[in-house]
N, C-alpha and C. Protein backbone atom coordinates (compact mmCIF):
# COMPACT_ATOMS: atom_id res chain seq x y z
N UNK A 1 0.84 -1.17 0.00
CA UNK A 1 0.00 0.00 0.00
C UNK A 1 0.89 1.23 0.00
N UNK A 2 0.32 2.24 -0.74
CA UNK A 2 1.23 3.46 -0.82
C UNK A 2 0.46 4.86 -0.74
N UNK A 3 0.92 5.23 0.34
CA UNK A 3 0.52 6.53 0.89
C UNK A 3 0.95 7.94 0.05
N UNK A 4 0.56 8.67 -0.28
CA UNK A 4 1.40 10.29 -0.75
C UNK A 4 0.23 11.42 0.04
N UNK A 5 1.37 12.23 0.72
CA UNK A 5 0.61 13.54 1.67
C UNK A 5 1.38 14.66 1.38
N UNK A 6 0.70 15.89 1.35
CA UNK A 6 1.91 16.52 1.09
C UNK A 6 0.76 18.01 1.75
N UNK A 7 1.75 19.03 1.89
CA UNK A 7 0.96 20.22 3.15
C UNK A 7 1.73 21.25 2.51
N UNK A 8 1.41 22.36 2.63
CA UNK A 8 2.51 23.75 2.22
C UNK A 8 2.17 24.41 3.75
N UNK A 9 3.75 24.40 3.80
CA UNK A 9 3.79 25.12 5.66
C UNK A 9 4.56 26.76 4.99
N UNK A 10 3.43 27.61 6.20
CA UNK A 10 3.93 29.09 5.81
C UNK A 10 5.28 29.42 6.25
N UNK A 11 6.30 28.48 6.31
CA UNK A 11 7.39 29.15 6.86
C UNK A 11 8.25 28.59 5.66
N UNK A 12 10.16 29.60 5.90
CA UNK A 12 10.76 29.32 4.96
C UNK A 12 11.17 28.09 5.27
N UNK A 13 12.04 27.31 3.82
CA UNK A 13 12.73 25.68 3.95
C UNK A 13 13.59 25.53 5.00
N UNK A 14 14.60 26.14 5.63
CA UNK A 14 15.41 26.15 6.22
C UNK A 14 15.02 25.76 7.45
N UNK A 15 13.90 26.18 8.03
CA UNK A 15 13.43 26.44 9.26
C UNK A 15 12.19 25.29 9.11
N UNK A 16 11.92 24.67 8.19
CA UNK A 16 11.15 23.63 8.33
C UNK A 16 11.91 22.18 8.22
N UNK A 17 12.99 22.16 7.47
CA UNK A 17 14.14 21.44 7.58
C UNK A 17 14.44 21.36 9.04
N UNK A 18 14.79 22.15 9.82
CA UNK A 18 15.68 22.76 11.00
C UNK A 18 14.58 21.61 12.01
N UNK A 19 13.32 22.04 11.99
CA UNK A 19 12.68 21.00 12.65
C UNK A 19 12.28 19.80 12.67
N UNK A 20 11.82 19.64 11.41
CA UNK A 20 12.45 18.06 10.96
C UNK A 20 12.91 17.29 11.07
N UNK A 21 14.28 17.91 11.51
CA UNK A 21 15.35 16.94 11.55
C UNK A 21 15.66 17.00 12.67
N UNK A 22 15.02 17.81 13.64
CA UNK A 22 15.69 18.00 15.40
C UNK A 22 14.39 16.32 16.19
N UNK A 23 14.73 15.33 16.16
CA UNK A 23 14.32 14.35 16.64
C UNK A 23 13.49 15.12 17.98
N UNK A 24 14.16 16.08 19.08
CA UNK A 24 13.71 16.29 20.19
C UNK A 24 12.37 17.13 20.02
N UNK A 25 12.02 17.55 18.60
CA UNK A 25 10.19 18.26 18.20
C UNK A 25 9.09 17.21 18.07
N UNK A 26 9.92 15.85 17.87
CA UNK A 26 8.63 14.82 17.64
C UNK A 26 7.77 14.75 18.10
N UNK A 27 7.78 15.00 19.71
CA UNK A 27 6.49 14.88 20.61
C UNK A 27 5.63 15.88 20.33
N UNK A 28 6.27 16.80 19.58
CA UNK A 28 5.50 18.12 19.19
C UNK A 28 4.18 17.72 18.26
N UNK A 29 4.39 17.18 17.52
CA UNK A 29 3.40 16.72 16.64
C UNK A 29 3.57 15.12 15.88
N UNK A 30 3.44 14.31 16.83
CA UNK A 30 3.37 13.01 16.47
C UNK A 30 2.88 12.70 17.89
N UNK A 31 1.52 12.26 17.16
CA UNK A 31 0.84 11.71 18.85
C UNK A 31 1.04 10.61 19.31
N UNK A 32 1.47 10.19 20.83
CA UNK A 32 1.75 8.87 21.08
C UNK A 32 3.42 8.66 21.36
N UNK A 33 4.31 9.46 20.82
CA UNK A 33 5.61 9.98 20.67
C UNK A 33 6.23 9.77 22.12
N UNK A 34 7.19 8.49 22.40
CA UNK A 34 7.81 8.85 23.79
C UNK A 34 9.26 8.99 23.48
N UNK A 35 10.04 8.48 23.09
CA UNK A 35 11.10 8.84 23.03
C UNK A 35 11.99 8.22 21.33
N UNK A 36 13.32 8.26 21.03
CA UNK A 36 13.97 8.38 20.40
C UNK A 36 15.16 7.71 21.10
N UNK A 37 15.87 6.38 20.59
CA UNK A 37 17.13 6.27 21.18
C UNK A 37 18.39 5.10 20.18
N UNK A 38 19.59 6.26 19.79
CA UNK A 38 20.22 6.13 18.58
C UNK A 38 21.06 4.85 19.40
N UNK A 39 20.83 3.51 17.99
CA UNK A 39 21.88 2.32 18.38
C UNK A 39 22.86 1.66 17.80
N UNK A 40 22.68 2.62 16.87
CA UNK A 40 23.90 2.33 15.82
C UNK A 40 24.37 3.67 14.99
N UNK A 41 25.28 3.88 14.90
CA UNK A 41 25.86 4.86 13.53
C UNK A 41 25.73 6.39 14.24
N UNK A 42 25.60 7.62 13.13
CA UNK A 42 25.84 8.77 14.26
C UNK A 42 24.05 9.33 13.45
N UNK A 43 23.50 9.43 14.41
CA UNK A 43 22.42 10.18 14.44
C UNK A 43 22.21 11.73 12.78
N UNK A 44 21.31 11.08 12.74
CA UNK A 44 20.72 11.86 11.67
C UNK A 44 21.76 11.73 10.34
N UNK A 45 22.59 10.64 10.45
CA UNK A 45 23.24 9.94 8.86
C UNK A 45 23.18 9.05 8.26
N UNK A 46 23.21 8.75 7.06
CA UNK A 46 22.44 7.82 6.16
C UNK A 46 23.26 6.50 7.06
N UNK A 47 22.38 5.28 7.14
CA UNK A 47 22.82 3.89 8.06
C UNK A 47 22.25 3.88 9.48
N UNK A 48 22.17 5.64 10.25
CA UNK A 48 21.71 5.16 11.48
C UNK A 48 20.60 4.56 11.97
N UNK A 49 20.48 3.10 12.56
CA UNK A 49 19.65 3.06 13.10
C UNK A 49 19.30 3.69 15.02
N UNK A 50 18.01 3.51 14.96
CA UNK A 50 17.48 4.02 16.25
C UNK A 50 16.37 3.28 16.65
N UNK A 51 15.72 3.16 17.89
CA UNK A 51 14.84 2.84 18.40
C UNK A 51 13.92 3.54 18.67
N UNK A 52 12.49 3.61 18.46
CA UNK A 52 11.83 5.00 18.56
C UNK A 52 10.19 3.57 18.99
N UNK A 53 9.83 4.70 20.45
CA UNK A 53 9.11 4.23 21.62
C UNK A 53 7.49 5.12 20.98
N UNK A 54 6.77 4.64 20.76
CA UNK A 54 5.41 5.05 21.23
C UNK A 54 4.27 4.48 22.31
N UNK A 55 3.86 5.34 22.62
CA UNK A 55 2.73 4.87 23.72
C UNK A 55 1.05 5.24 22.78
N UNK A 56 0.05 4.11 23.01
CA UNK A 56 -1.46 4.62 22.57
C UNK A 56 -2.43 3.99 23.75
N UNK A 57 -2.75 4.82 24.61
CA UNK A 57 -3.40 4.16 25.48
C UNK A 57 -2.47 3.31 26.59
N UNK A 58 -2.89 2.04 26.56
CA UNK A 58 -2.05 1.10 27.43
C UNK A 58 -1.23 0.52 26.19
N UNK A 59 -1.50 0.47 25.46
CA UNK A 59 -0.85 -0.10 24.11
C UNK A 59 0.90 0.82 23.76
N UNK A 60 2.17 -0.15 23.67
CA UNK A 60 3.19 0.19 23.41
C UNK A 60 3.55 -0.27 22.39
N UNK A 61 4.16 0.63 21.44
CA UNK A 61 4.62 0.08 20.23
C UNK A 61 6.08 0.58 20.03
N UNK A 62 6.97 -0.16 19.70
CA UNK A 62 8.47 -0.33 19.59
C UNK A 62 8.92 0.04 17.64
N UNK A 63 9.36 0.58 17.46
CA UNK A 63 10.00 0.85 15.85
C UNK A 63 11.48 0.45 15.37
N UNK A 64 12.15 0.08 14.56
CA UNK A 64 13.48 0.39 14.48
C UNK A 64 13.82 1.06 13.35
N UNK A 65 14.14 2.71 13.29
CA UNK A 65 14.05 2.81 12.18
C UNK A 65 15.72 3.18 11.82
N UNK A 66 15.73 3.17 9.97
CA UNK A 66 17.26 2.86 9.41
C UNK A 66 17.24 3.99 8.49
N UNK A 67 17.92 5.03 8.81
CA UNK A 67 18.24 6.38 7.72
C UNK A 67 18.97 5.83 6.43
N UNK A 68 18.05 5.74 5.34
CA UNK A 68 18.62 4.87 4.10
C UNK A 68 19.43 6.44 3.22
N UNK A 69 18.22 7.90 3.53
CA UNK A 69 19.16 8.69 2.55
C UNK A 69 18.96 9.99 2.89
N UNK A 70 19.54 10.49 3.71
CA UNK A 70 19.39 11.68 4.11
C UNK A 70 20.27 13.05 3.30
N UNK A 71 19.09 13.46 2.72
CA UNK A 71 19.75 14.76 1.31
C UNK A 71 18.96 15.85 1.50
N UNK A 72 18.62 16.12 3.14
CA UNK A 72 18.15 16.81 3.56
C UNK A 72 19.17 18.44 3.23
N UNK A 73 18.77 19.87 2.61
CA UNK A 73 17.35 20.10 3.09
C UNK A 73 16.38 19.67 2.11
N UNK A 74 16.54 18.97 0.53
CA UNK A 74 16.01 18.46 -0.16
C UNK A 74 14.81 17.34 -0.13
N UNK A 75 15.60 16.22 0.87
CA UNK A 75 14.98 14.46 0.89
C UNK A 75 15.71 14.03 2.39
N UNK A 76 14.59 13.16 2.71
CA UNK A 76 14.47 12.76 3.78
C UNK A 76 14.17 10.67 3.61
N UNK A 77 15.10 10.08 3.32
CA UNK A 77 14.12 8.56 3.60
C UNK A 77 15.30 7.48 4.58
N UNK A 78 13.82 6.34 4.71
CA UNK A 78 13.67 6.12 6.13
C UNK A 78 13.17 4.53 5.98
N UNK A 79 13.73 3.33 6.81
CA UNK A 79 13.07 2.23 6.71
C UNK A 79 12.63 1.67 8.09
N UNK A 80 11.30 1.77 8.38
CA UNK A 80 10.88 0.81 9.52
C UNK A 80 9.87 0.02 9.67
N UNK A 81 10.52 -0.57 10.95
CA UNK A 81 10.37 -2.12 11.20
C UNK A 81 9.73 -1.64 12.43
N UNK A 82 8.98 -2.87 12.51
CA UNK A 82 8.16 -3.68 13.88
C UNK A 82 7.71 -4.57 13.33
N UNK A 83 7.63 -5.25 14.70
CA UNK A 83 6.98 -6.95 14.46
C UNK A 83 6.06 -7.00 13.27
N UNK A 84 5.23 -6.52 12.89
CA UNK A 84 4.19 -7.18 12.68
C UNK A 84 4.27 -6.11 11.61
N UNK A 85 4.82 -5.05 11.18
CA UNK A 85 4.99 -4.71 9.58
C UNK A 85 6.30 -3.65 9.36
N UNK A 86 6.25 -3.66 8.12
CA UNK A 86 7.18 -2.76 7.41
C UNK A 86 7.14 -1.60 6.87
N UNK A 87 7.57 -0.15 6.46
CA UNK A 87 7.68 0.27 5.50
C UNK A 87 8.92 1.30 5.44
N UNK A 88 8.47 1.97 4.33
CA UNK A 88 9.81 3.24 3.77
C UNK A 88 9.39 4.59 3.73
N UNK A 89 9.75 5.37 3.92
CA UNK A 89 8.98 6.75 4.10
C UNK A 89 10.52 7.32 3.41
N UNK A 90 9.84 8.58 2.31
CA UNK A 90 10.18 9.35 1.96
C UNK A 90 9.58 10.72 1.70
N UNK A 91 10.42 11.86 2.68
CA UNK A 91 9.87 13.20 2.66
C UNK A 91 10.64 13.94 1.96
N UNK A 92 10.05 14.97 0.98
CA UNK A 92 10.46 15.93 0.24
C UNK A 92 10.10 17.34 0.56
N UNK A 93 10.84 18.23 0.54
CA UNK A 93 10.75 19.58 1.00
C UNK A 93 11.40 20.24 -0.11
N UNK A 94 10.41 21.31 -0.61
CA UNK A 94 10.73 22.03 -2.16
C UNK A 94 10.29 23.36 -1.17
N UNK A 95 10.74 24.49 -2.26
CA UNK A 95 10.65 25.75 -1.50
C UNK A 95 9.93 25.97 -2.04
N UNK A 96 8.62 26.99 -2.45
CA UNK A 96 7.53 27.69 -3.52
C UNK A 96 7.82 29.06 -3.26
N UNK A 97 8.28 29.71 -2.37
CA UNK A 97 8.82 30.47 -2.22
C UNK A 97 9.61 31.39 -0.98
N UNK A 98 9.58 32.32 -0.92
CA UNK A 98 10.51 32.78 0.05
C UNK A 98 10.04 32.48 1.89
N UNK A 99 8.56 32.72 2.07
CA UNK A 99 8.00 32.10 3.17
C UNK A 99 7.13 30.51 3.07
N UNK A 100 7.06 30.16 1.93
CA UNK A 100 6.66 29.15 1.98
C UNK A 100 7.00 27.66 1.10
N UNK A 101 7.14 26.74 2.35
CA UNK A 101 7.70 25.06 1.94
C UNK A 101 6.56 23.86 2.02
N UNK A 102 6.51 23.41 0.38
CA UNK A 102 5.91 22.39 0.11
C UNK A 102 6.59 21.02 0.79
N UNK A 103 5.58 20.41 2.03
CA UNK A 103 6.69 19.12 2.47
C UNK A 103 5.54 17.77 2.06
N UNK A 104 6.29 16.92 1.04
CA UNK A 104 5.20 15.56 0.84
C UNK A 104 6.16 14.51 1.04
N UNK A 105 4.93 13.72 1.75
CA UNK A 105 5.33 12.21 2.39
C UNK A 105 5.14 11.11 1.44
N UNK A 106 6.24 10.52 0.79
CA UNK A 106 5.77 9.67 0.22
C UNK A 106 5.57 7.76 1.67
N UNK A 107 4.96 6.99 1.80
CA UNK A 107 4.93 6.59 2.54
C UNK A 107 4.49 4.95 2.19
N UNK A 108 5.11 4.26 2.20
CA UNK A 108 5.02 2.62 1.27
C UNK A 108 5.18 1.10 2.51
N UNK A 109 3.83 1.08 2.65
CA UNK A 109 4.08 -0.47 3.79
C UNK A 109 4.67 -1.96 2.82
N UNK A 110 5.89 -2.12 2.98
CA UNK A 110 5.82 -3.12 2.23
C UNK A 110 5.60 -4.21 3.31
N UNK A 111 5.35 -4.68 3.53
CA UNK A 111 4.89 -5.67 5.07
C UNK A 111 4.32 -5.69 5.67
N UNK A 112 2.99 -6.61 5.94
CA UNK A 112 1.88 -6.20 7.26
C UNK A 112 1.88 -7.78 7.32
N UNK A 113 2.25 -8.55 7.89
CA UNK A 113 2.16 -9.64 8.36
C UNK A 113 1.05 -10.31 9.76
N UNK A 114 0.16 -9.35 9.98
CA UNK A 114 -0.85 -9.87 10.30
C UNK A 114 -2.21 -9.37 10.26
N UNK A 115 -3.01 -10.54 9.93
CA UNK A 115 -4.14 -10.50 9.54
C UNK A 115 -5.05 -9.51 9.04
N UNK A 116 -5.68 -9.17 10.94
CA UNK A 116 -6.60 -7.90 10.80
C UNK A 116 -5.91 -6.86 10.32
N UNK A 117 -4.81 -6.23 10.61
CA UNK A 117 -4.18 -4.97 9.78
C UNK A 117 -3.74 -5.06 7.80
N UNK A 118 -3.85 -6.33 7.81
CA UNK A 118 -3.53 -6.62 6.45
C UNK A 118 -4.97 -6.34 5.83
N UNK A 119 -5.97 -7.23 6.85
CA UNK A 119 -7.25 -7.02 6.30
C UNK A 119 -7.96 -5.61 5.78
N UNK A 120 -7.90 -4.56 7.57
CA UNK A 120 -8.20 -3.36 7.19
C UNK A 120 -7.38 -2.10 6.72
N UNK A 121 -6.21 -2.60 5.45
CA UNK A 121 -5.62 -2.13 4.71
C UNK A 121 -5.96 -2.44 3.04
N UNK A 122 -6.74 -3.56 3.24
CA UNK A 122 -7.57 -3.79 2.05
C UNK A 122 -8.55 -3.01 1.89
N UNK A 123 -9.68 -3.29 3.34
CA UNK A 123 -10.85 -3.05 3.02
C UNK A 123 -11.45 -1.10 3.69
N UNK A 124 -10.36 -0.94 4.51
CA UNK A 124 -10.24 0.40 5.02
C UNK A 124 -8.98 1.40 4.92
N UNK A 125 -8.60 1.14 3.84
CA UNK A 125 -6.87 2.41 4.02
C UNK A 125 -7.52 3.54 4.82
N UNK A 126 -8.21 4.10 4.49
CA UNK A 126 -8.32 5.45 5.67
C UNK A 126 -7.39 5.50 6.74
N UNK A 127 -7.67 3.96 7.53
CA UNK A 127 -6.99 3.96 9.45
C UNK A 127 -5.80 4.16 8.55
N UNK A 128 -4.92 4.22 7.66
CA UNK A 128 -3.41 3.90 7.46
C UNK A 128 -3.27 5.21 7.29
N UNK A 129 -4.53 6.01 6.45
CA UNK A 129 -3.65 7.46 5.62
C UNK A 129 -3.95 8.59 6.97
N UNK A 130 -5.05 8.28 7.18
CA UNK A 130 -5.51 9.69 8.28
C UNK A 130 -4.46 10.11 9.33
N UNK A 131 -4.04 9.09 9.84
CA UNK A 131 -2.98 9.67 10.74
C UNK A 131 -1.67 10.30 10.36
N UNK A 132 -1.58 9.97 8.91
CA UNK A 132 -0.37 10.50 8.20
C UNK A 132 -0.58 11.90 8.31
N UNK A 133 -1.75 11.69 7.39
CA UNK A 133 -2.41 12.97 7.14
C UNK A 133 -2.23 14.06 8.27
N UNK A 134 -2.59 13.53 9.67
CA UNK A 134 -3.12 14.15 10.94
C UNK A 134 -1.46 14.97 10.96
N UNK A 135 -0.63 14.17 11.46
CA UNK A 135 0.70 13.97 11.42
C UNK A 135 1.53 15.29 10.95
N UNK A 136 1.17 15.42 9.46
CA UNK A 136 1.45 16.55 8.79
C UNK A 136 0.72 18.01 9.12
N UNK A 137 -0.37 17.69 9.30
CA UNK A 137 -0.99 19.15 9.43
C UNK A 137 -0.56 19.66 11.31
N UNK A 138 -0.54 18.23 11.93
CA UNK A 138 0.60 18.66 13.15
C UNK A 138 1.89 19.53 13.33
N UNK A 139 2.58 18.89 12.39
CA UNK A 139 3.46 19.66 11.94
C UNK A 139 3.53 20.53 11.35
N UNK A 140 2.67 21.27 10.39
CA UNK A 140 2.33 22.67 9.92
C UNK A 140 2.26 23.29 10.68
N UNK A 141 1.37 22.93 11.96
CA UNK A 141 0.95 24.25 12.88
C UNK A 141 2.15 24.29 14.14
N UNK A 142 2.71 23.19 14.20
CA UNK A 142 3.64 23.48 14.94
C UNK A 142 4.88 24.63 14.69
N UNK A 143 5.49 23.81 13.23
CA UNK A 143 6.56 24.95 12.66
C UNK A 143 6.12 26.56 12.47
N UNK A 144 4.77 26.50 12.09
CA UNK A 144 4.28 28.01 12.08
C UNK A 144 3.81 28.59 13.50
N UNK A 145 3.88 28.00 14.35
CA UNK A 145 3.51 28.54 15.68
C UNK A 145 5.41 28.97 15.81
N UNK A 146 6.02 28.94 15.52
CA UNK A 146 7.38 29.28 15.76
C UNK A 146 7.50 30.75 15.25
């Protein structure tokens, strides 16, 4: 399944880059967000992996994700893992102009290895895109609240 989102945030590239890439804004706008913790390679370069913690409810979910290509302030991609699926995320950040940056998610599960999520990725993508969706416009209002 393959996701594409994309938002125009009123601020310039630099400064939407700048947050982006500061791991310590995540909680800012990614709900569920507990921590970030680098276990291989040097943080924010193509190879590092990290461990990245969410909480939903009583529900904990564990990630490992692997910086495949960081050509940031341009491109942003990304491979993660958990048990039970896969994918690759790639973000692009174009300038349109002097205050304002087009940022789109490209976003690709190659892996859902169980059932019901395989199921309601057939029969419901919504649960997969909305939170992307949510995700981004999080992050719009965050970087522009700056």
């Amino acid at each position: 399944m393959k996701i594409e989102t994309q938002i125009v945030i009123d601020k310039p590239l630099d400064m939407v880059v700048k947050y982006f890439a500061d791991s310590a804004c995540l909680k800012e706008y990614q709900e569920g967000f507990v921590s970030k913790e680098l276990i291989s390679g040097v943080a924010g370069e193509n190879g590092a992996v990290s461990k990245m913690l969410y909480e939903h409810g009583n529900q904990k979910m564990e990630l490992t994700e692997t910086i495949t290509a960081n050509n940031l302030p341009g491109s942003f991609e990304a491979h993660y893992h958990h048990t039970h699926m896969d994918n690759t995320m790639k973000c692009t950040f174009t300038s349109i102009s002097e205050n304002q940056t087009q940022y789109t998610s490209f976003i690709e599960y190659t892996r859902i290895n169980w059932v019901m999520p395989r199921l309601m990725a057939i029969l419901v993508p919504s649960i997969y895109k909305k939170p992307i969706k949510r995700w981004l416009m999080n992050f719009k209002k965050f970087v522009e609240s700056r």
